[in-house]
Every structure is written in C-alpha cells, then in structure tokens.
Protein backbone atom coordinates (compact mmCIF):
# COMPACT_ATOMS: atom_id res chain seq x y z
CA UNK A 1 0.00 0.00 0.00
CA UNK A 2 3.21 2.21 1.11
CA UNK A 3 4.42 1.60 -2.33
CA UNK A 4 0.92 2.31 -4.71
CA UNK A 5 0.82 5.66 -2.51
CA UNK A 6 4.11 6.55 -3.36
CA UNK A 7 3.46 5.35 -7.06
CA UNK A 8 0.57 7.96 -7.34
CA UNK A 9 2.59 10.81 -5.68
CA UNK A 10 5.04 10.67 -8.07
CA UNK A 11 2.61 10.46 -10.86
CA UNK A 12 0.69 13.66 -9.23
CA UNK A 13 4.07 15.29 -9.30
CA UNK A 14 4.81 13.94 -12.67
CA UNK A 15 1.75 15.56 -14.22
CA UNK A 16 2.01 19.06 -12.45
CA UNK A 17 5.52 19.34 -13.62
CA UNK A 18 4.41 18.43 -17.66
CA UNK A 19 1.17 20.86 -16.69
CA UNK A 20 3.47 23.80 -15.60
CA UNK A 21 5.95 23.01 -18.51
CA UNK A 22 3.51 23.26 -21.12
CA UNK A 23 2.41 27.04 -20.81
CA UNK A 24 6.22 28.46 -19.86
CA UNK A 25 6.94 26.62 -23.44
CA UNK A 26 4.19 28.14 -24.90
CA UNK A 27 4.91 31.43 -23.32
CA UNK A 28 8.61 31.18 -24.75
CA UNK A 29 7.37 30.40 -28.17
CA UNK A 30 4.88 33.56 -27.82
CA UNK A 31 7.82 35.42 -26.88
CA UNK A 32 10.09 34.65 -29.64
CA UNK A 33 7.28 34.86 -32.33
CA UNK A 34 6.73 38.41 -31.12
CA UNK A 35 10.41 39.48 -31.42
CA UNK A 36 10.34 37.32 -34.17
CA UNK A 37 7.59 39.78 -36.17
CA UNK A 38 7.83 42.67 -33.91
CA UNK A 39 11.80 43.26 -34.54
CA UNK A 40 10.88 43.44 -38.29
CA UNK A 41 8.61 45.97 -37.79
CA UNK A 42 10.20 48.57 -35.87
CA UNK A 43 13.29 48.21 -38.22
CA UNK A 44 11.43 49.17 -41.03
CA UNK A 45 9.74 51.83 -38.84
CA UNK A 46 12.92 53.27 -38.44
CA UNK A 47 14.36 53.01 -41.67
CA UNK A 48 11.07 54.73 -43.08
CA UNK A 49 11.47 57.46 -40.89
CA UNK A 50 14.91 57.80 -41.54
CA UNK A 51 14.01 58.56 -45.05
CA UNK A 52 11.13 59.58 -45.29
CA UNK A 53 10.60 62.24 -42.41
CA UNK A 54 14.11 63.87 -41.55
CA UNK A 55 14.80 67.29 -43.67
CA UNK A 56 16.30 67.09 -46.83
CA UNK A 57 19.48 68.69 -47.64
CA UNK A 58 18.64 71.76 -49.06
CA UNK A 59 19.27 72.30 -52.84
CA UNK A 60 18.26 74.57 -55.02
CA UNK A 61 14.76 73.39 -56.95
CA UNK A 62 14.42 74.91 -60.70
CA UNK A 63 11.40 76.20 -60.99
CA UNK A 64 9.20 73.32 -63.74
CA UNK A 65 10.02 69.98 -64.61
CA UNK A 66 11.72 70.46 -67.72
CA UNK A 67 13.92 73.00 -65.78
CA UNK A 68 15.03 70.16 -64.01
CA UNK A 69 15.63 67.92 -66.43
CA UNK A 70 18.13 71.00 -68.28
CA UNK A 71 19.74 71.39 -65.11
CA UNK A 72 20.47 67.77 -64.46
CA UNK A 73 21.97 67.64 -68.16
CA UNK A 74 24.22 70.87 -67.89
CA UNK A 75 25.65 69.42 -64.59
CA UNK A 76 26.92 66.17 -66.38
CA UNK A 77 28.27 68.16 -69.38
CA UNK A 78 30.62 70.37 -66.75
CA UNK A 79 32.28 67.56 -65.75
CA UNK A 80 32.79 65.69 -69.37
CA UNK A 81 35.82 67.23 -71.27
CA UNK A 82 34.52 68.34 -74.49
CA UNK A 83 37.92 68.61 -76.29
CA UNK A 84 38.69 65.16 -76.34
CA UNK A 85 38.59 61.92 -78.03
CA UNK A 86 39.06 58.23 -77.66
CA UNK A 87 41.27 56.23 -79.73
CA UNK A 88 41.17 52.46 -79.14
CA UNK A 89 43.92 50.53 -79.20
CA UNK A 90 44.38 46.75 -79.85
CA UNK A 91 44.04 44.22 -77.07
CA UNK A 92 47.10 43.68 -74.94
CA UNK A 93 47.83 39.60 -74.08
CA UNK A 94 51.09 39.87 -72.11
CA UNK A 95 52.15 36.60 -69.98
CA UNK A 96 53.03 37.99 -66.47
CA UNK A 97 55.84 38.17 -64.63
CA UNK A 98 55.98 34.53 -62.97
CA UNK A 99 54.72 33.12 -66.42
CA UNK A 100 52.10 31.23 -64.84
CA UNK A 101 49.26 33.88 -65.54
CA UNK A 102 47.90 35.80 -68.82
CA UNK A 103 46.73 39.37 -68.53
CA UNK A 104 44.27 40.10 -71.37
CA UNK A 105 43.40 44.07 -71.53
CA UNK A 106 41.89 46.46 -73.60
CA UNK A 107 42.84 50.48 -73.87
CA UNK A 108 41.45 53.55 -75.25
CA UNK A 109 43.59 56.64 -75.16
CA UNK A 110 41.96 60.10 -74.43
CA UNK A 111 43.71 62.80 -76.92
CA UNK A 112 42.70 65.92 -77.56
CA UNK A 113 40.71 66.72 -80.63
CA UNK A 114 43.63 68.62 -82.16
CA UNK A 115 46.02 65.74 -82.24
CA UNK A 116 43.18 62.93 -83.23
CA UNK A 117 44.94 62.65 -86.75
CA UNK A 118 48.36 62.22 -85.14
CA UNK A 119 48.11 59.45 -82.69
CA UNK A 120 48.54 56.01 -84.06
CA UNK A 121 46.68 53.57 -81.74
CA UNK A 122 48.84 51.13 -82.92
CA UNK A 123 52.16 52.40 -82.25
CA UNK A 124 54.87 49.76 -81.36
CA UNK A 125 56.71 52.13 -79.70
CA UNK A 126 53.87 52.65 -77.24
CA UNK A 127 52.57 49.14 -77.26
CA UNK A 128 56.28 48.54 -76.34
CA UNK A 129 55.94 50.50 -73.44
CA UNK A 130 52.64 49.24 -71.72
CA UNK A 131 54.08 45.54 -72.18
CA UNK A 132 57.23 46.60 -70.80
CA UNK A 133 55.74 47.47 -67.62
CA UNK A 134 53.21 45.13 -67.91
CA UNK A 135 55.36 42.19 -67.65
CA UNK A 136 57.42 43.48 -64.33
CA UNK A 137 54.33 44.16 -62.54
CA UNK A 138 53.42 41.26 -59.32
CA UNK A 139 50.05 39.26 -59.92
CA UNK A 140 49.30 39.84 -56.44
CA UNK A 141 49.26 44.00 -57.40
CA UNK A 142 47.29 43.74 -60.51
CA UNK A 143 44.42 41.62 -58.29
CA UNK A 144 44.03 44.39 -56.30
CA UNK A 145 41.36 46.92 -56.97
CA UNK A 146 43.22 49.66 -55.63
CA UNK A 147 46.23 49.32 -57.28
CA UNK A 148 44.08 50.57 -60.38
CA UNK A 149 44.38 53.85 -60.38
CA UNK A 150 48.29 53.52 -60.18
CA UNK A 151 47.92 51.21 -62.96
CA UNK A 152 46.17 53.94 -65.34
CA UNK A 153 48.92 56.87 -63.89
CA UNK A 154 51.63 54.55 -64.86
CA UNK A 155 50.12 53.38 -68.31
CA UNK A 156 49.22 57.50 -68.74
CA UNK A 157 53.16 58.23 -68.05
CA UNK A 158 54.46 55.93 -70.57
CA UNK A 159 52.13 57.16 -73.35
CA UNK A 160 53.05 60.53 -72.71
CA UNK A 161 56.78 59.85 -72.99
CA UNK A 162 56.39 58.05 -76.21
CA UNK A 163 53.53 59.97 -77.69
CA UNK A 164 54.42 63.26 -76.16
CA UNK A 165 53.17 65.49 -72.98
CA UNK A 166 50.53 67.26 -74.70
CA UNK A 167 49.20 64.46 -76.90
CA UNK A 168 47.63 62.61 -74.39
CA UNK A 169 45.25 63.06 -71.57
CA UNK A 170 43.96 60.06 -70.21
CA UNK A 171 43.94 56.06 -70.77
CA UNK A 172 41.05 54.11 -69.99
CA UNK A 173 41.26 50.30 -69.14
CA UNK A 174 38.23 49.25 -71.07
CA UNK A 175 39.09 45.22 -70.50
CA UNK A 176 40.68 43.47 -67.79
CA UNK A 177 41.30 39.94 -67.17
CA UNK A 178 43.71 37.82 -65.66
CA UNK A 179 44.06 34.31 -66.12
C-alpha cells in the first residue's frame, strides 16, 4: 500500500511538472514569435522614418520639370571634357611576370581633338611601353582593386613619354582579365 501511494505521488508530481511546462513553453514560443515579427517591424519603422521624415538637404529646386531635367543635363556636361577623343587601341595579351598567368586588356587613349589625326593607336613604340611594364608588374598587385588607379597613372606616363606630354590626356582600361 506504502508503495501504490508513493506510485501515485510521483505520478501527481509527474503531471504538475508536464502541466506547468507546457504554458512556460508556450509562453517562450509567444515570446520569440513576437520578437520574431515585432523586430521586423520597428526596423522598417525606423528606416522609413529615416528617409522619409528627416529634412532634406537643401538644394536649389528649378522652378518646372523640364527646368530640371536641363539642369540635371548641364551638370553632367561640366564635368565631361569636351575637347577630347578616344582612340582604341588593340588588345594587350602579355604573360606575367611569374609566367604562370595571362593578362588580357583592352585600352582607349583620351587625346585631344587637335592631335586625333596624329596618334597612331597602334604604335609599337607605345605598345612597347605598356608591355614593358606590364610584364614586371606582381600578380598579387594587378588583383588588387586599388592598385588601379596607379595602374592607369603609370600606363598615362608611358604614353606621354612616347607619344608626347601634350598628346595625351587620359587612358582608360576598357578590358581586364587575368588568367
């Protein structure tokens, strides 16, 4: 009898523990549904707001539509040089310095308008030049998106000594690829 009473206490106790369980796992699963879809919500709140609601930098607003759209195309035009054009060259396929890796690139020259007639795209001399320095430069450098710009000074150097100072204004990597 000892042992049937002791039996049903611990099923008792057995019970009330699953029966207090269930509702703090319920209440957890509440919890983390509302965080779950409350969290979204008040981030895009916020971002809205953000937007939407602080003051705009102030800039000057022309006066109609089409106003704008003159504006917006004057703007661009300050900052493109009118004076110049492109002259393509052929595509460079140098083997790099360790041999184990092909550079494939492609080059436009800016020149002013004046000396379009004069500047052979094709020029060994200058061709000469670029695969000169080309060929010394580390793979590890040319991988590097930052070492671009020092790329284009260096190409934009050796053009001008070949081509001459005034001849030339810019180069412009229009293909890169290293394999």
């Amino acid at each position: 009898m000892a042992e049937t009473k002791n039996k049903q206490e611990v099923a008792e106790n057995a019970e009330s523990a699953n029966a207090d369980s269930i509702p703090a796992a319920d209440a957890k699963k509440k919890g983390g549904l509302v965080g779950v879809v409350l969290t979204p919500l008040i981030l895009a709140a916020v971002s809205f707001g953000t937007v939407f609601l602080l003051p705009a930098a102030e800039t000057s607003a022309p006066s109609s539509a089409h106003g704008a759209e003159a504006s917006e195309s004057t703007d661009l035009h300050d900052f493109m040089p009118t004076n110049l054009e492109i002259v393509e060259m052929d595509e460079f396929v140098v083997s790099i310095r360790d041999d184990k890796n092909i550079l494939r690139m492609s080059l436009a020259l800016e020149v002013p308008k004046q000396f379009y007639e004069e500047v052979n795209p094709n020029e060994l001399r200058l061709r000469d030049a670029f695969m000169g320095y080309l060929r010394a430069v580390e793979v590890a450098e040319l991988q590097d998106p930052a070492f671009l710009p020092q790329l284009r000074a260096q190409l934009l150097r050796r053009s001008r000594l070949v081509l001459g100072q005034e001849k030339v204004a810019g180069v412009l990597i229009t293909d890169f690829l290293i394999r």
